[in-house]
Structure formats: C-alpha cells, structure tokens
C-alpha atoms as a PDB file:
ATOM      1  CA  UNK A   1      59.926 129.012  99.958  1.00  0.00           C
ATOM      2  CA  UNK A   2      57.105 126.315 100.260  1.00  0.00           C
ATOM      3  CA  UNK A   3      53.700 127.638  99.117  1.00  0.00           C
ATOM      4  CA  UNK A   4      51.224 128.207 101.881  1.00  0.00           C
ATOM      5  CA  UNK A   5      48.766 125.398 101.956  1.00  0.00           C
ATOM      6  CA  UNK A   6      45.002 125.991 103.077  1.00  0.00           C
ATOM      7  CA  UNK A   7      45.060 124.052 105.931  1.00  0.00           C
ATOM      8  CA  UNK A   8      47.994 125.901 107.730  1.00  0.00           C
ATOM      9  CA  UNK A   9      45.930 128.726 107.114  1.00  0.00           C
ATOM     10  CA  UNK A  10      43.205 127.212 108.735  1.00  0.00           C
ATOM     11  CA  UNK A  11      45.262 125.849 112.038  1.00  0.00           C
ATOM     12  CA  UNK A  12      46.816 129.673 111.925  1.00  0.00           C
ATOM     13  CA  UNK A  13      43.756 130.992 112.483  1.00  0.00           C
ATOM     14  CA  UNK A  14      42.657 128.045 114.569  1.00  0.00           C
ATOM     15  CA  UNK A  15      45.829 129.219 116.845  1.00  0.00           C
ATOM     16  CA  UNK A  16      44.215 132.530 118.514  1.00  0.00           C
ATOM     17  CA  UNK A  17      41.562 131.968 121.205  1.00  0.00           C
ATOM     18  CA  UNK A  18      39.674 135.115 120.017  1.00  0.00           C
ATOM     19  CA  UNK A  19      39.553 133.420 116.386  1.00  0.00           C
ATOM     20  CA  UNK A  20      37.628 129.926 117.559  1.00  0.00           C
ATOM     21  CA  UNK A  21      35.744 132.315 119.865  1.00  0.00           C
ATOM     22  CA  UNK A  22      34.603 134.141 117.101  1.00  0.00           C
ATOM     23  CA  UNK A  23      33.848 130.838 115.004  1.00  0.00           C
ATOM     24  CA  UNK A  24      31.673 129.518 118.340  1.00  0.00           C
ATOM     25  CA  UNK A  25      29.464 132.589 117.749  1.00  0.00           C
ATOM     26  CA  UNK A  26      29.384 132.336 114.346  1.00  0.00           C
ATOM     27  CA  UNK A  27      28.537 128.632 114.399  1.00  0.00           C
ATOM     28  CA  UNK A  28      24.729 130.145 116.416  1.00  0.00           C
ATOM     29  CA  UNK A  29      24.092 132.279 113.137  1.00  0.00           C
ATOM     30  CA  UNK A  30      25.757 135.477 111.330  1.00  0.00           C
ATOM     31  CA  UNK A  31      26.571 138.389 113.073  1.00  0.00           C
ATOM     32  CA  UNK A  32      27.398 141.648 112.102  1.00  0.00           C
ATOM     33  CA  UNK A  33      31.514 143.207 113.290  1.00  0.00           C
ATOM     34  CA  UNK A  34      29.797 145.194 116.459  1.00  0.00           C
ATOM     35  CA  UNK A  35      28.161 141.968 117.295  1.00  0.00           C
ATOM     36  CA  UNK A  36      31.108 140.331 117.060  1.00  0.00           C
ATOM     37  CA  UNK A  37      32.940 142.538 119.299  1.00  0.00           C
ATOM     38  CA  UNK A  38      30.781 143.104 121.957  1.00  0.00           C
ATOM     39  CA  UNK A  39      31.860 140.157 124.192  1.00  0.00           C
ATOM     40  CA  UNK A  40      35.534 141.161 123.320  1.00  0.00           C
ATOM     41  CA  UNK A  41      37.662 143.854 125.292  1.00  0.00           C
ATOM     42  CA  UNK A  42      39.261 145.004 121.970  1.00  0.00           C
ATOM     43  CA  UNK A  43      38.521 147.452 119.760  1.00  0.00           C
ATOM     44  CA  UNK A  44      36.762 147.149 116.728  1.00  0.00           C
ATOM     45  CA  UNK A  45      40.206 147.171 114.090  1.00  0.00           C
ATOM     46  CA  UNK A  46      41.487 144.411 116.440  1.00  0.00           C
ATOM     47  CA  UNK A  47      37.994 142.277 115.668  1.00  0.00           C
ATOM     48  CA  UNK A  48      38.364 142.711 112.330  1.00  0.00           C
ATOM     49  CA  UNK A  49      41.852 142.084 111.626  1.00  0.00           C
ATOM     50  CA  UNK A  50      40.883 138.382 113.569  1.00  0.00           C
ATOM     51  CA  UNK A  51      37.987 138.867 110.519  1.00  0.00           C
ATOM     52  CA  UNK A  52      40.518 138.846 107.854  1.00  0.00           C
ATOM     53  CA  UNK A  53      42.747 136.027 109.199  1.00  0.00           C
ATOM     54  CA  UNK A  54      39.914 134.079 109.441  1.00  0.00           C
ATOM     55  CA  UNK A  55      38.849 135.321 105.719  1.00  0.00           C
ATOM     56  CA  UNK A  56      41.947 134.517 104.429  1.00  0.00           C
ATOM     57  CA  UNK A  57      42.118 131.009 105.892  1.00  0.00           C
ATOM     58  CA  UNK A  58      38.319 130.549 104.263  1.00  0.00           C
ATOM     59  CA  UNK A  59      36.958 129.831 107.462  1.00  0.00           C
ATOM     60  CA  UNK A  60      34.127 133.199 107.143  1.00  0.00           C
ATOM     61  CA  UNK A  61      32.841 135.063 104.155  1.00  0.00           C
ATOM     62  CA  UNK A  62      31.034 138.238 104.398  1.00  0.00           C
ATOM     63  CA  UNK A  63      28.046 139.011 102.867  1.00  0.00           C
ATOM     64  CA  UNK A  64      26.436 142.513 101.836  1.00  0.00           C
ATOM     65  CA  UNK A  65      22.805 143.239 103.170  1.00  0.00           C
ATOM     66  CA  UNK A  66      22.000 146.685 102.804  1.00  0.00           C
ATOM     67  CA  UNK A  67      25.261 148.708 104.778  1.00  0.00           C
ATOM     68  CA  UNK A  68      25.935 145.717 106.990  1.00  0.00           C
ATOM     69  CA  UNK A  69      28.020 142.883 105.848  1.00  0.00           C
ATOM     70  CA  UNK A  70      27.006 139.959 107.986  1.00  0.00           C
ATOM     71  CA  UNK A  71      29.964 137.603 108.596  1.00  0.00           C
ATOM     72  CA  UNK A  72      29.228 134.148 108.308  1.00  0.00           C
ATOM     73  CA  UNK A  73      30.963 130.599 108.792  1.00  0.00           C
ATOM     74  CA  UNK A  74      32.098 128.088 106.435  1.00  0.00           C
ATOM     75  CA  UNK A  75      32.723 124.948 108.334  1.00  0.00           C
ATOM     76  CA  UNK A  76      33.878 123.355 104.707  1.00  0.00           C
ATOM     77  CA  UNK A  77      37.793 123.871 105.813  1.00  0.00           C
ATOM     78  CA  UNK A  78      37.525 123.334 109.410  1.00  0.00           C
ATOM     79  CA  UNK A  79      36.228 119.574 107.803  1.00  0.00           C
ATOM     80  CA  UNK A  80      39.352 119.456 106.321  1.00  0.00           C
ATOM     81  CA  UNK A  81      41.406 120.239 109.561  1.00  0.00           C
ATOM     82  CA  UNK A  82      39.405 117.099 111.239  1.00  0.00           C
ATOM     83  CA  UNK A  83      39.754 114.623 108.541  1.00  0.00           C
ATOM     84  CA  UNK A  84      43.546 115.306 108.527  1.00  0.00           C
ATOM     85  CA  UNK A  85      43.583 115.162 113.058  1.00  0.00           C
ATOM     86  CA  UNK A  86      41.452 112.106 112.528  1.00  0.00           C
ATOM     87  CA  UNK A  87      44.222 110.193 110.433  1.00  0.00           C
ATOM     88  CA  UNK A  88      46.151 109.939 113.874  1.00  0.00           C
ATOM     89  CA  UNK A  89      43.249 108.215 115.782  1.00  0.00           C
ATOM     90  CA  UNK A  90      44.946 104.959 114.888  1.00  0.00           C
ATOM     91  CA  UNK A  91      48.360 106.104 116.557  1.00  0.00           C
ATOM     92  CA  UNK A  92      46.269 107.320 119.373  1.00  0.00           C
ATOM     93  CA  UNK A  93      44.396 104.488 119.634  1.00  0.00           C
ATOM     94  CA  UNK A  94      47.070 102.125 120.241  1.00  0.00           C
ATOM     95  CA  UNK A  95      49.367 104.074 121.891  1.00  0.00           C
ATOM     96  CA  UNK A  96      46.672 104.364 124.305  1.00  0.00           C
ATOM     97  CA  UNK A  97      46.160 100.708 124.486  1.00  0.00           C
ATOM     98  CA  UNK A  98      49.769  99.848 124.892  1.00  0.00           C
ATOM     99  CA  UNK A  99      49.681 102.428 127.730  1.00  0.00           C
ATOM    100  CA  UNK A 100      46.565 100.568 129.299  1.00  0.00           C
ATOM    101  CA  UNK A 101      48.241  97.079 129.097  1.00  0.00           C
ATOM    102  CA  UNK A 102      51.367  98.602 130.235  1.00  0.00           C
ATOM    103  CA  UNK A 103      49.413  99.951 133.553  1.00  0.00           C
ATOM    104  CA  UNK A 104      47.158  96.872 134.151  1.00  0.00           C
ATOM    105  CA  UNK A 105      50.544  94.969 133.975  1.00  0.00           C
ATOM    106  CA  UNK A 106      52.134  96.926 136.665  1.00  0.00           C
ATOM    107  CA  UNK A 107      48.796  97.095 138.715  1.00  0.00           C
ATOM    108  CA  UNK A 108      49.067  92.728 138.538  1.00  0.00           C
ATOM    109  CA  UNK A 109      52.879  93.356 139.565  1.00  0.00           C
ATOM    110  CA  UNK A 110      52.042  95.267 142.607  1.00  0.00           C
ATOM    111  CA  UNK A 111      54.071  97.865 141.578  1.00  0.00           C
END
C-alpha cells in the first residue's frame, strides 16, 4: 500500500463542493462551526466531519478563544495543489495552439 501523500489529501478534500465552499468563507476571515453551517442544509456533525477532512488534509486549523474554536484557513497546501496544476500549462498551452492552427487551417480550407 502506497503512503498517502499530502496533496491527495488536499485534492480529496478539494473533491466535495461543501469543502471549497467552506474554504471560500474561510478565505473572508475565521468563523466559528455554527457560522460555518448556517448557509448549509446539514446538520452540524455533517459540517464538522467536512472540518476534519479538511483538517486532516492541512487545509484549516482550529484555534481556541475562550469556548469557541475559530476555524481558520491555511492556503500553504492549496499553493502546493497550484504549483503542481500549473506544471501542465505547457501541455495546455500547446495543445491549445495546435488546436487553434488546426481550426484556422480548416477555416482557410472552407471546410
């Protein structure tokens, strides 16, 4: 069995809509688990079980102010997730321009 590297954790969280909602709000400022569920139609164990998987990926820490423990984002591995996208940009790139040529070709052809 292949250890479990950081970064899937981080597109395995990155996976659930309700995750990279949760990030979005947490990218404005930290937020408590009630104000993280409000906007949701789940309950409050089904927030924070999205919580842990985004714990466990390293994507949100919690912190301990008086009885609250504000959850807050750490963007550090989702830098990590773009620097590894961003090494296709090349392939992208010019399969995009072969694509372009390819069209302007047929567009000269009349086809």
């Amino acid at each position: 069995m292949q250890p479990v590297h950081q970064l899937d954790l981080v597109f395995g969280a990155l996976a659930d809509p309700t995750r990279r909602a949760i990030l979005a709000r947490l990218a404005k400022g930290e937020a408590t688990v009630s104000e993280l569920v409000a906007p949701f139609d789940l309950a409050q164990p089904t927030v924070t079980k999205h919580i842990k998987v985004l714990e466990g990926a390293g994507l949100v820490s919690r912190g301990r102010a008086a009885q609250f423990r504000p959850v807050r984002l750490n963007a550090a591995p989702l830098r990590e997730a773009s620097m590894w996208i961003g090494g296709y940009e090349r392939f992208w790139d010019d399969s995009l321009g072969q694509l372009d040529a390819y069209v302007k070709e047929l567009i000269e052809k009349g086809e």
